[in-house]
C-alpha atoms as a PDB file:
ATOM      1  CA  UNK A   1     113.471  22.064  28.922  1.00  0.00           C
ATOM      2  CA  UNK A   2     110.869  21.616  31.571  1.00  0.00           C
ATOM      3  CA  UNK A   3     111.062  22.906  34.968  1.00  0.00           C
ATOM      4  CA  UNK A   4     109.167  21.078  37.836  1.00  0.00           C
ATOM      5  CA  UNK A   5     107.257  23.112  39.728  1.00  0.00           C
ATOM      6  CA  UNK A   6     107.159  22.761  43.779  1.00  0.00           C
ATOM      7  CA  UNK A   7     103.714  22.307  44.866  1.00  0.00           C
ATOM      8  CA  UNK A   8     102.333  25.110  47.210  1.00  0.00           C
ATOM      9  CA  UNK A   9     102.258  24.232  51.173  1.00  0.00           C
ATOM     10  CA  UNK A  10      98.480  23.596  51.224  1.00  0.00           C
ATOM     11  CA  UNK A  11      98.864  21.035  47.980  1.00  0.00           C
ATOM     12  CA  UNK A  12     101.841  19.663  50.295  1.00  0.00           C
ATOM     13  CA  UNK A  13      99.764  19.048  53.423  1.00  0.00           C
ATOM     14  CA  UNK A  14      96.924  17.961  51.421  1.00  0.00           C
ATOM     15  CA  UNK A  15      98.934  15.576  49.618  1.00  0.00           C
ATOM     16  CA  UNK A  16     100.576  13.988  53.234  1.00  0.00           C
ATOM     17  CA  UNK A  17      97.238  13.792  54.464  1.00  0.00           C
ATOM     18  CA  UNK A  18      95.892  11.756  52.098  1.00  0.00           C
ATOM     19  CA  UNK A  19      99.211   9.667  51.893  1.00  0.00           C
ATOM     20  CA  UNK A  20      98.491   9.246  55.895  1.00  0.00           C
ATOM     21  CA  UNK A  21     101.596  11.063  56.889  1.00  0.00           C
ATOM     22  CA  UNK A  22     100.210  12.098  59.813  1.00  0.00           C
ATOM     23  CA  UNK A  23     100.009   9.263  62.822  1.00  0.00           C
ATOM     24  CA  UNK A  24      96.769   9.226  63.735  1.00  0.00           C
ATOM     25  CA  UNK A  25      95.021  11.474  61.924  1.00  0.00           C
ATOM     26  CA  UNK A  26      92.378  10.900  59.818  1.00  0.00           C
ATOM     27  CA  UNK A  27      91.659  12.207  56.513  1.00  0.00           C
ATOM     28  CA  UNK A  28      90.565  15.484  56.622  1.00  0.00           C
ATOM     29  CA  UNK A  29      91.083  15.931  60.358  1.00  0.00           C
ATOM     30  CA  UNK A  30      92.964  19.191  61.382  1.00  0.00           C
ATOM     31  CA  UNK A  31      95.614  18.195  64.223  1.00  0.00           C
ATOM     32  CA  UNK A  32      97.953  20.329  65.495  1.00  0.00           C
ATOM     33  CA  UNK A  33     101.602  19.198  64.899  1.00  0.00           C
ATOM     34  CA  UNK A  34     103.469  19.149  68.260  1.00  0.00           C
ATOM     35  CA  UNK A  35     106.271  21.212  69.020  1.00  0.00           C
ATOM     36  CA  UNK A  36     109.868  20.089  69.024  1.00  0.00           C
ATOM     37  CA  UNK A  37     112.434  21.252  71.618  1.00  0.00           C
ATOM     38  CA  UNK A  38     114.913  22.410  69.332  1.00  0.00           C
ATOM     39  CA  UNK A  39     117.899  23.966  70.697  1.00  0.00           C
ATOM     40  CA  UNK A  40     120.536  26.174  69.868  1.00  0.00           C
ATOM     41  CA  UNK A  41     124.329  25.838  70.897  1.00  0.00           C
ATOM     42  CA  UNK A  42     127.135  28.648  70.233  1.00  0.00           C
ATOM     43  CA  UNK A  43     130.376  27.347  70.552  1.00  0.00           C
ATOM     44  CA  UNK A  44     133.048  29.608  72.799  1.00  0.00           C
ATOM     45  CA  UNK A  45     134.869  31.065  69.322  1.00  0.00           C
ATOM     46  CA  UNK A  46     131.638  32.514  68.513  1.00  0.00           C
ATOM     47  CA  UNK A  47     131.007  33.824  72.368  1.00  0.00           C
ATOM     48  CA  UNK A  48     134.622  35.393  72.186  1.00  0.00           C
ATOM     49  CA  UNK A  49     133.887  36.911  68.804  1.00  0.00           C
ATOM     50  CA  UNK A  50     130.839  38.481  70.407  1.00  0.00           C
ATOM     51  CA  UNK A  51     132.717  39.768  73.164  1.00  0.00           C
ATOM     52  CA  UNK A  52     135.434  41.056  71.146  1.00  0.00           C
ATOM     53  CA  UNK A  53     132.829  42.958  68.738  1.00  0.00           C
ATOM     54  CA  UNK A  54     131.006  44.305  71.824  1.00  0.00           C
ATOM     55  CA  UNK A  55     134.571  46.085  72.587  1.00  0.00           C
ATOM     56  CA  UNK A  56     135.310  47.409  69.512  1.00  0.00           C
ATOM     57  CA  UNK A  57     131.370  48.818  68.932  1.00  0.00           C
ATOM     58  CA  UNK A  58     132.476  50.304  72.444  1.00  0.00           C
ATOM     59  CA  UNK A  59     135.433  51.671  71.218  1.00  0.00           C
ATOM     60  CA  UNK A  60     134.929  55.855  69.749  1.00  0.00           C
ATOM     61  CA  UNK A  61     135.239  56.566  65.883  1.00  0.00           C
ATOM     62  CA  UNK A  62     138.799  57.204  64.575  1.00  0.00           C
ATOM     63  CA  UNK A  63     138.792  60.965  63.140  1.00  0.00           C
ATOM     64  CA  UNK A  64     140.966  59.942  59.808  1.00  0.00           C
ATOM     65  CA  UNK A  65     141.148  63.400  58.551  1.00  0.00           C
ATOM     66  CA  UNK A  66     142.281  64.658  61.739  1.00  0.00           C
ATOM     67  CA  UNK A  67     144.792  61.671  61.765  1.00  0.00           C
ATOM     68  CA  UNK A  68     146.146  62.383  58.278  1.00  0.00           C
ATOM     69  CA  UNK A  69     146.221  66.270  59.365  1.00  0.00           C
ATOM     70  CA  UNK A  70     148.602  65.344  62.309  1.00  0.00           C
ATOM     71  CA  UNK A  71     150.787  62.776  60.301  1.00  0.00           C
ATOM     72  CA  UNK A  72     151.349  65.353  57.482  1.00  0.00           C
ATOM     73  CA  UNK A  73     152.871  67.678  60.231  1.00  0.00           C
ATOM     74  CA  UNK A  74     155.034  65.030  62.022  1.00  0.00           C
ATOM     75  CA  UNK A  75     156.964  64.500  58.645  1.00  0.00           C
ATOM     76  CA  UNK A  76     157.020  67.755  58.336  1.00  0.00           C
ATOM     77  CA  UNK A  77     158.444  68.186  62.091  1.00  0.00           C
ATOM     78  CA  UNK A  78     155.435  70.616  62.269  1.00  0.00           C
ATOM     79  CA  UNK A  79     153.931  69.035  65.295  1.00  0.00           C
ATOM     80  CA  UNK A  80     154.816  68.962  68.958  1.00  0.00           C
ATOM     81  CA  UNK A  81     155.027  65.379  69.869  1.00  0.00           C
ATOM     82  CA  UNK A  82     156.783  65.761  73.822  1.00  0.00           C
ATOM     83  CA  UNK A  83     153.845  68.118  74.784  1.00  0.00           C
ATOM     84  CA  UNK A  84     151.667  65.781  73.881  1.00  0.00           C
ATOM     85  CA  UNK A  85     153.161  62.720  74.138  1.00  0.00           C
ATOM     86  CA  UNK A  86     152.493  62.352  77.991  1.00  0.00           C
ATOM     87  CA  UNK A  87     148.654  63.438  77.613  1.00  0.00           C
ATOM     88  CA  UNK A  88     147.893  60.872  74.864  1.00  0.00           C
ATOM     89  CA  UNK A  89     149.473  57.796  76.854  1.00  0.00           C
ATOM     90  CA  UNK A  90     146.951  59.102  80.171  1.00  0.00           C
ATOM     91  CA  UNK A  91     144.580  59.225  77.787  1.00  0.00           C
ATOM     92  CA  UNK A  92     145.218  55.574  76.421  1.00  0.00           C
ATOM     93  CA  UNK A  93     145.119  54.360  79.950  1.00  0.00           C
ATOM     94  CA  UNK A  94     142.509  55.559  81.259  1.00  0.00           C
ATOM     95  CA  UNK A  95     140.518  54.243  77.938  1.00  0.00           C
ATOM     96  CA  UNK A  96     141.914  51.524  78.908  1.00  0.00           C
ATOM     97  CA  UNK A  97     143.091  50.952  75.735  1.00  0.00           C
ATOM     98  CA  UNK A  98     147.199  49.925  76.407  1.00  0.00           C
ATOM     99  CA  UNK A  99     147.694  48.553  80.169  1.00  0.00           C
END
């Protein structure tokens, strides 16, 4: 089975140059190629994906063995939930984090 081989750039370029490829140019001259004004679009899904990952990078790291710890002693009815029932939800709001 034989594979073509793509040529390198500089085979490339040689090869369009002596084809003509470039307007104007003649063979062997070095002209720069001009520049195109390319530009770049991102749709509003993809600016309110941004926005939503910029919250959640924003939002602290979730302790999950101190979150197993504390459901482990709910079940068990080892845990004081109406002490600190009230302090978590002020926390939450002032996070920000439940209106």
């Amino acid at each position: 089975m034989a594979v073509n081989m793509i040529p390198p750039l500089s085979s490339a370029s040689a090869a369009m140059e002596a084809q003509g490829a470039r307007k104007g140019a003649k063979p062997g001259e070095n002209r720069p190629v001009a520049q195109s004004a390319e530009k770049v679009e991102i749709s509003d899904t993809s600016k309110t994906l941004q926005v939503v990952k910029e919250a959640i990078d924003r939002l602290p790291d979730v302790r999950i063995q101190r979150v197993m710890e504390i459901k482990e002693r709910i079940k068990k009815n080892d845990y004081p939930l109406e002490n600190r029932l009230a302090r978590a939800l002020d926390l939450m709001a002032e996070a920000k984090v439940v209106g």
